[in-house]
Protein backbone atom coordinates (compact mmCIF):
# COMPACT_ATOMS: atom_id res chain seq x y z
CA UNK A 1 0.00 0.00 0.00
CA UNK A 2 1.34 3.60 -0.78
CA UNK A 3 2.29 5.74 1.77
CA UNK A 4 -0.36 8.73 1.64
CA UNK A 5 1.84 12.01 0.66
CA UNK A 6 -0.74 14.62 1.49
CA UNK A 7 -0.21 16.99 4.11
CA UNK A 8 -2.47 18.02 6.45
CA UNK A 9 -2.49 21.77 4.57
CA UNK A 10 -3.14 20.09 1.31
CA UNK A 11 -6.56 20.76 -0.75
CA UNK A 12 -7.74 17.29 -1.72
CA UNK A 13 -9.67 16.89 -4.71
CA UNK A 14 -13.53 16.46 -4.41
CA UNK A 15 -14.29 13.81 -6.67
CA UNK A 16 -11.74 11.73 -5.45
CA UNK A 17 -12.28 12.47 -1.66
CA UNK A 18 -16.37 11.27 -2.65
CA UNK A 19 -14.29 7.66 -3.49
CA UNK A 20 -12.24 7.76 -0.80
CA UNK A 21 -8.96 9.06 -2.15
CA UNK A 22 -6.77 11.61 -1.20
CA UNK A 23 -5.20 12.92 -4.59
CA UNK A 24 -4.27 16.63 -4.40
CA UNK A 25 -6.38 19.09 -6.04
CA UNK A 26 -4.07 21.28 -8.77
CA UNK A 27 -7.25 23.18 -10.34
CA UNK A 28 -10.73 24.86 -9.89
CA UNK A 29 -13.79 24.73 -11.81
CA UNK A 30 -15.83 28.16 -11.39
CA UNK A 31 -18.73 26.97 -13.08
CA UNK A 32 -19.09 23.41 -10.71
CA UNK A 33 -17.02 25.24 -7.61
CA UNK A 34 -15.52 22.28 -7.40
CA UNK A 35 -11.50 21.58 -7.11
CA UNK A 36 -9.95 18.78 -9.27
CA UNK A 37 -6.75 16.44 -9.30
CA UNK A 38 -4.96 16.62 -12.57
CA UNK A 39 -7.11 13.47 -13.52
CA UNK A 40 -10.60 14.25 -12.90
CA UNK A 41 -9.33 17.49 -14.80
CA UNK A 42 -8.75 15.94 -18.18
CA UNK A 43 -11.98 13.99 -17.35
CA UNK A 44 -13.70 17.50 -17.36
CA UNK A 45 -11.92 19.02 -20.17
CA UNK A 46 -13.13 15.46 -22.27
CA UNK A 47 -17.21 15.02 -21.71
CA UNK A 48 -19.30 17.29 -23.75
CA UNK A 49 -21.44 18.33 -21.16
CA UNK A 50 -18.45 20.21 -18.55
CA UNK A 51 -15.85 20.85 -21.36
CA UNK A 52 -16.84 24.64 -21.57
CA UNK A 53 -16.36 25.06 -18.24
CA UNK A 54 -14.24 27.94 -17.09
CA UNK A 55 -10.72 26.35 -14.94
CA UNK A 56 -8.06 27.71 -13.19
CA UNK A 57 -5.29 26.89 -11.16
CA UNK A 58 -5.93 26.35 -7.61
CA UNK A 59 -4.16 29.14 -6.44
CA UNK A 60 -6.64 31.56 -8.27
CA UNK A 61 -9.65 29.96 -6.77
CA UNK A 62 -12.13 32.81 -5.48
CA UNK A 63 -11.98 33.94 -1.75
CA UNK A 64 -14.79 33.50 0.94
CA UNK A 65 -15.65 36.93 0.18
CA UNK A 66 -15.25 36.72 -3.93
CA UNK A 67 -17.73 33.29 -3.12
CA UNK A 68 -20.02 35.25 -1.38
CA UNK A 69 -20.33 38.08 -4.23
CA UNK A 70 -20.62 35.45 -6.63
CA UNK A 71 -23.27 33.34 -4.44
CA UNK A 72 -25.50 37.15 -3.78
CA UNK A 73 -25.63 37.88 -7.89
CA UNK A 74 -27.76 34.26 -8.08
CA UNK A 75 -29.92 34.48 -4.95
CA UNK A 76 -33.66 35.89 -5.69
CA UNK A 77 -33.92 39.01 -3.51
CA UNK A 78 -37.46 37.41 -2.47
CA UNK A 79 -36.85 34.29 -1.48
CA UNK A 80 -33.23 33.66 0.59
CA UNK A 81 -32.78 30.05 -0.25
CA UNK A 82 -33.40 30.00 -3.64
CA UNK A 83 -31.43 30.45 -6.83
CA UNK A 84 -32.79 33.00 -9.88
CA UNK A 85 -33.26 30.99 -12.69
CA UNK A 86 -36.20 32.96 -14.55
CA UNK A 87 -36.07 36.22 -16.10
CA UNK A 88 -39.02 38.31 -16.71
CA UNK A 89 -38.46 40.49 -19.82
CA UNK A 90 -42.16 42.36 -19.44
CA UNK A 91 -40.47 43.48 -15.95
CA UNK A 92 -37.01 43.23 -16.56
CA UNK A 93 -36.42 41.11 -13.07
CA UNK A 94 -34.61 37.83 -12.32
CA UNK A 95 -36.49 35.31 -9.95
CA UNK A 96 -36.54 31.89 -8.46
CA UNK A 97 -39.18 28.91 -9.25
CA UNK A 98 -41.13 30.05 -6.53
CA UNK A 99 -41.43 33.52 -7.89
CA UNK A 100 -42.62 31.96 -11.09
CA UNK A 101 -45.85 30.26 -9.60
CA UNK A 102 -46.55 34.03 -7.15
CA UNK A 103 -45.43 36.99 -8.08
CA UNK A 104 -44.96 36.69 -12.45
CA UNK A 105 -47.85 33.65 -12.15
CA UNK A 106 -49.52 36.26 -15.27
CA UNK A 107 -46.38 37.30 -16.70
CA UNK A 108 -46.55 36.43 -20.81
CA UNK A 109 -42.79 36.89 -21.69
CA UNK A 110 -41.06 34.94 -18.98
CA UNK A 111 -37.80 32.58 -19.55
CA UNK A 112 -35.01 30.72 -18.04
CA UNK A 113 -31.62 32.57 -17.90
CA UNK A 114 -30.49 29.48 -18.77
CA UNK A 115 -32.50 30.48 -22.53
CA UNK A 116 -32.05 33.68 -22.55
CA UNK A 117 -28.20 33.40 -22.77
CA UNK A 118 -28.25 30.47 -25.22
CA UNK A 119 -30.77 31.29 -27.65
CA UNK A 120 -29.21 32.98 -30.28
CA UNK A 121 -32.51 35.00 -31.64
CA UNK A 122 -32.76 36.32 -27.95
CA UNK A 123 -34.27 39.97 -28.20
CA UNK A 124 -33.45 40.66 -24.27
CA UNK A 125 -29.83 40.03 -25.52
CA UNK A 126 -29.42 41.60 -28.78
CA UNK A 127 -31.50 44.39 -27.37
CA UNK A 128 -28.25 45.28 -25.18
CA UNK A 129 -25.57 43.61 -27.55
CA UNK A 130 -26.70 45.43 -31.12
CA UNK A 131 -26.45 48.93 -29.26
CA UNK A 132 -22.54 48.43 -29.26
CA UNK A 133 -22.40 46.82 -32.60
CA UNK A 134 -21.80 43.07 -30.97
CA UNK A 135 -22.49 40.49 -33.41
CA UNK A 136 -22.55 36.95 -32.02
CA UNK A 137 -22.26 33.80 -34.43
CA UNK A 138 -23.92 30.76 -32.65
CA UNK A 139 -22.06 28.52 -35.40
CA UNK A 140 -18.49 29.97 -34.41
CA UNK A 141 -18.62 28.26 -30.77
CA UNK A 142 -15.60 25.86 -31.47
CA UNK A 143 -16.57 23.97 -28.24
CA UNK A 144 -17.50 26.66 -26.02
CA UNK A 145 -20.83 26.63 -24.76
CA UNK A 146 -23.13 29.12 -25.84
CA UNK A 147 -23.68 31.02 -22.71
CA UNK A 148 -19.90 31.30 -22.03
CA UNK A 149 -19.56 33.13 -25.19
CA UNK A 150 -22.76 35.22 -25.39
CA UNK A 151 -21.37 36.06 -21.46
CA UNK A 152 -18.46 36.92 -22.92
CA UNK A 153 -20.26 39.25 -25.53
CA UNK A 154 -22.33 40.84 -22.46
CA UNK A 155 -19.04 41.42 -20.22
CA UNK A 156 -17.54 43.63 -23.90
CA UNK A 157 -20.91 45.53 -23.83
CA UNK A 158 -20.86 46.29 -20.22
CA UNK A 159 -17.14 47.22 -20.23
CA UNK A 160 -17.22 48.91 -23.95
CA UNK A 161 -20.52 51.11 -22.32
CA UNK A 162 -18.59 51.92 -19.50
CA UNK A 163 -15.66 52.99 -21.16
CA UNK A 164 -17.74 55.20 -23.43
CA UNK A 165 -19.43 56.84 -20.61
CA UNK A 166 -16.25 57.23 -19.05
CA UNK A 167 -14.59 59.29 -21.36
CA UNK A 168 -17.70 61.20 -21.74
CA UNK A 169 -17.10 61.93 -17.89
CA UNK A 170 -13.25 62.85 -18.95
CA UNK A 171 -13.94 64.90 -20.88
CA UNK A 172 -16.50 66.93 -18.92
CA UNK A 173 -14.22 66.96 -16.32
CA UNK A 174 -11.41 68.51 -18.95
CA UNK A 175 -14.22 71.40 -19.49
CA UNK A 176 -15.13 72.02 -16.01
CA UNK A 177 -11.24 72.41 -15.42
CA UNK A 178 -10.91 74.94 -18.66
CA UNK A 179 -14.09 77.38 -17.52
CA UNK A 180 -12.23 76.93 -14.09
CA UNK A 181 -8.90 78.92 -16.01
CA UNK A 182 -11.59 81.17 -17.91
CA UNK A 183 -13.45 82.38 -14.84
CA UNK A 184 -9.47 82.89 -13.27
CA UNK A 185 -8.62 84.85 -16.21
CA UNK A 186 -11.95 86.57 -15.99
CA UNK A 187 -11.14 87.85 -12.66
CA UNK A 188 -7.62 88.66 -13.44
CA UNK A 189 -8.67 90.93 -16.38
CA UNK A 190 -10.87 92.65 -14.27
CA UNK A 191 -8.22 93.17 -11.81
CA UNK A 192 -5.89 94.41 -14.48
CA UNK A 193 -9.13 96.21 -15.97
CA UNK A 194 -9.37 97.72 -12.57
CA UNK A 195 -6.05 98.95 -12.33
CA UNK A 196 -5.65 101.01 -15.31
CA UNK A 197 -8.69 102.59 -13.79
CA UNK A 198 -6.95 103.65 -10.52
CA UNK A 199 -4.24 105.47 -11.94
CA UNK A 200 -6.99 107.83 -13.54
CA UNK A 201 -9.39 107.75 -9.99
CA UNK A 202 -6.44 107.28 -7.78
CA UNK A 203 -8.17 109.02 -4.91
CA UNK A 204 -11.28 107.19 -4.73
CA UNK A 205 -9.94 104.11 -6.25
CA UNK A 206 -9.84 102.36 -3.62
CA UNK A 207 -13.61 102.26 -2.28
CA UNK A 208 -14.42 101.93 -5.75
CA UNK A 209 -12.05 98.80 -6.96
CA UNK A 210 -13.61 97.14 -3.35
CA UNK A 211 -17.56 97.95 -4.99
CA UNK A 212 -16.34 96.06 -8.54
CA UNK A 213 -15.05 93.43 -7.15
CA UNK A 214 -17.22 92.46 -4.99
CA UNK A 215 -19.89 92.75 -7.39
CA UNK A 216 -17.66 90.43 -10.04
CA UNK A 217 -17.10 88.76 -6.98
CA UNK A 218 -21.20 87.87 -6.35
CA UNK A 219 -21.31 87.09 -10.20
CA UNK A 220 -18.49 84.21 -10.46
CA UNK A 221 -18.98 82.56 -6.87
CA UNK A 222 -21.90 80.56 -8.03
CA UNK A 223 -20.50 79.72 -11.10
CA UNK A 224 -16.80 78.34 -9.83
CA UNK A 225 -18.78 76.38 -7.13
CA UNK A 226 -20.72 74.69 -9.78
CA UNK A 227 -18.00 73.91 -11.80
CA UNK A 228 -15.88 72.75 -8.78
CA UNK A 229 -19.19 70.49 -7.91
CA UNK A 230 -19.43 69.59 -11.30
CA UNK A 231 -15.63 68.30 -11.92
CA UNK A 232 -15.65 66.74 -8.05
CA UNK A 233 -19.28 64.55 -8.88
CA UNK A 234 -17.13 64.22 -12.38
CA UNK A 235 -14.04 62.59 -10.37
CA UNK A 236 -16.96 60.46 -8.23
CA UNK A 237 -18.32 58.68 -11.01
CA UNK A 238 -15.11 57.89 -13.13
CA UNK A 239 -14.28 56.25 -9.81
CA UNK A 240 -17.47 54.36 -9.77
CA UNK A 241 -16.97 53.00 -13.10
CA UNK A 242 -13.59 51.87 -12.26
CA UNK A 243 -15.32 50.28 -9.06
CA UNK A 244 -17.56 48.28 -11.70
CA UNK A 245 -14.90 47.72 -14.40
CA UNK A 246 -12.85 46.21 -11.37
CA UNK A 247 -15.71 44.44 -9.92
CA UNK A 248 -16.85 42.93 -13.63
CA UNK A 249 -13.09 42.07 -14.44
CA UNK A 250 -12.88 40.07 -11.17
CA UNK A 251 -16.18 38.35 -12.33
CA UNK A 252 -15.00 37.31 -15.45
CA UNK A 253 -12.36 35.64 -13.87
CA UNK A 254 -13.36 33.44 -10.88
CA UNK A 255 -17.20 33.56 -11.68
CA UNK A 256 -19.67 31.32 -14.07
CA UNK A 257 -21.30 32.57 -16.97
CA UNK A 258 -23.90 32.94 -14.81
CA UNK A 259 -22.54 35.60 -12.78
CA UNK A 260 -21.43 37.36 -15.57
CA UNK A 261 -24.42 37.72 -17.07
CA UNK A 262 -25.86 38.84 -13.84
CA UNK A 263 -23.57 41.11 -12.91
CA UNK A 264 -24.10 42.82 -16.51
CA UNK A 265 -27.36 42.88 -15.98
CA UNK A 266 -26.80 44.43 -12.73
CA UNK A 267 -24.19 47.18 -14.48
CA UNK A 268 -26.52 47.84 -17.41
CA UNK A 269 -28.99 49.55 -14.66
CA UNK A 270 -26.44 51.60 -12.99
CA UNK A 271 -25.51 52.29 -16.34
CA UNK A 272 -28.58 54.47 -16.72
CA UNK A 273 -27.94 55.97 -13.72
CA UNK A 274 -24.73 57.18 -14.52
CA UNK A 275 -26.07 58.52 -18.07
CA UNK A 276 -28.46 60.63 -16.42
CA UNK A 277 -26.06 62.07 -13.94
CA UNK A 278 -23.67 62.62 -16.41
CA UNK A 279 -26.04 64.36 -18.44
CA UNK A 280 -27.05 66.90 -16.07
CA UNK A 281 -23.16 67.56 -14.90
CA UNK A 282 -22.45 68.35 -18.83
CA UNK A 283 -25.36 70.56 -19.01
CA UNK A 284 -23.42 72.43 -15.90
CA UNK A 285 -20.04 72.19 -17.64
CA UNK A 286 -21.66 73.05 -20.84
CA UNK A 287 -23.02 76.57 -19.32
CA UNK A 288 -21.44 80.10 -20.74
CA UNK A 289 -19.31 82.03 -18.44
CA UNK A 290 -19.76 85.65 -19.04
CA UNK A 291 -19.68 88.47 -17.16
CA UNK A 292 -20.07 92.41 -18.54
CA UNK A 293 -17.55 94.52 -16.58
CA UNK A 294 -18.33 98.08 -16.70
CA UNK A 295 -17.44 100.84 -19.03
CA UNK A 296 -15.14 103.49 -18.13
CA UNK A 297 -18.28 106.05 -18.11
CA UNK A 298 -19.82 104.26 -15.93
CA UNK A 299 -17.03 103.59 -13.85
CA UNK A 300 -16.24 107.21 -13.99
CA UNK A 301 -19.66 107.83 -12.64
CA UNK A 302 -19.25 105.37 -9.65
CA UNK A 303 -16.08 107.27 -8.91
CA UNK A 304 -17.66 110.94 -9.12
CA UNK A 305 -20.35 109.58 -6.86
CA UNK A 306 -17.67 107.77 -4.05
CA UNK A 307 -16.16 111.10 -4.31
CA UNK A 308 -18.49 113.23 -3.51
CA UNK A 309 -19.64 110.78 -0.70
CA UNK A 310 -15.92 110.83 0.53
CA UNK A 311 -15.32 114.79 0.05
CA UNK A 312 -18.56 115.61 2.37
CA UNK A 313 -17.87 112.90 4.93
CA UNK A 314 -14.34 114.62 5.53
CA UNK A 315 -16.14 118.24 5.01
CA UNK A 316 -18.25 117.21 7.81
């Protein structure tokens, strides 16, 4: 009889542990979540039925907490327990069996995931896919299952939509920074507007350079705190998308198809979100700065008037 050369540390495989043997596990199956020897590996790779399924070395299996995000995208938010495997198109919602029989009981248009992501005539999916230009073959699958690739397909949407809207969100932020240097220069060629003024009024300059500032001053506040809100909620939601970029990249990686499909779905709402906001910010960043400065004349008359006001308050 061999000697067993496991350690007490080592990761046995599964299958083999459910025969009794203790043959150490060398790689991890996301869509099973099961770890296999370098036998029952080739075994998986070979039968029609697992040999689309998504492997990696042991090393790069998921953490408890990667497990857990993975294990919240499939549970129904009604029912704890229970594992979405409907989707309602009418409502755009994912459910469990029991949801099927309760709450979507009336529902017309309602389908397994499962269907969804392998039919290749799905409207839910080219619905997302055809607004990036995706164009899926169902012929082309070279022993991939059809859900791994059209997953695939989903995860370039997502990531393509987010990049899009991210450089939208650049390049508001770029704007919000350049009416930042106009409003700056604004204020400086007032200043310098100001001073050429002061060599003519020195004597009441003074009072009056305070008045025109201040009343610049009232004009520009409200528009650099806007555009310093605008680039700040700018900087927010670039880091948000990098948050979900991040979060789908990790997906891709140590999830199912499943997941990523779910997770998509999950992005492709926030998605909206973020369109919205971003449309309102480049409305803000989009806004005219302009400001009229008065004319000498006028100024002239602001000065006469300070002076007068000055000469009598000393007179008195």
């Amino acid at each position: 009889m061999n000697a067993d050369k496991t350690s007490p540390k080592t990761v046995l495989c599964e299958p083999c542990s459910n025969e009794g043997k203790k043959n150490a596990a060398k790689w991890y199956c996301t869509d099973c979540d099961e770890r296999y020897c370098e036998q029952c590996t080739k075994g998986h790779k070979r039968y029609k039925v697992t040999m689309g399924h998504r492997l990696c070395d042991l090393s790069e299996a998921p953490s408890v907490n990667l497990k857990t995000l993975l294990q919240d995208l499939t549970i129904c938010a009604k029912h704890s327990t229970e594992s979405v495997e409907f989707i309602c198109i009418d409502h755009d919602e994912v459910f469990c069996n029991q949801c099927v029989i309760t709450s979507h009981k009336n529902c017309g248009n309602v389908e397994t995931i499962e269907r969804v992501m392998d039919s290749k005539n799905s409207s839910f999916r080219e619905s997302i896919l055809s607004e990036d230009g995706i164009e899926y073959d169902i012929n082309s699958s070279s022993g991939f299952s059809c859900n791994t690739l059209i997953a695939e397909d989903f995860s370039k949407s997502t990531l393509q939509r987010l990049g899009k809207l991210a450089e939208r969100l650049l390049k508001t932020k770029q704007q919000c920074e350049e009416k930042e240097m106009e409003i700056e220069n604004i204020s400086e060629t007032a200043n310098e507007y100001l001073s050429t003024v002061h060599a003519k009024f020195e004597a009441a300059f003074a009072i009056l350079k305070a008045n025109v500032l201040a009343s610049i001053t009232s004009k520009l506040g409200f528009k650099r705190k806007a555009m310093n809100e605008c680039k700040r909620n700018s900087k927010m939601l670039l880091d948000t998308i990098d948050q979900y970029r991040r979060s789908l990249d990790t997906i891709q990686i140590h999830g199912n198809s499943k997941h990523v499909f779910l997770k998509c779905r999950e992005l492709h709402r926030e998605i909206h979100s973020l369109r919205t906001q971003h449309a309102e910010l480049d409305r803000v960043a989009s806004q005219k700065i302009h400001v009229t400065i008065a004319s000498v004349t006028d100024l002239k008359q602001q000065w006469i008037h300070i002076l007068n006001d000055h000469v009598e308050n000393n007179t008195n």
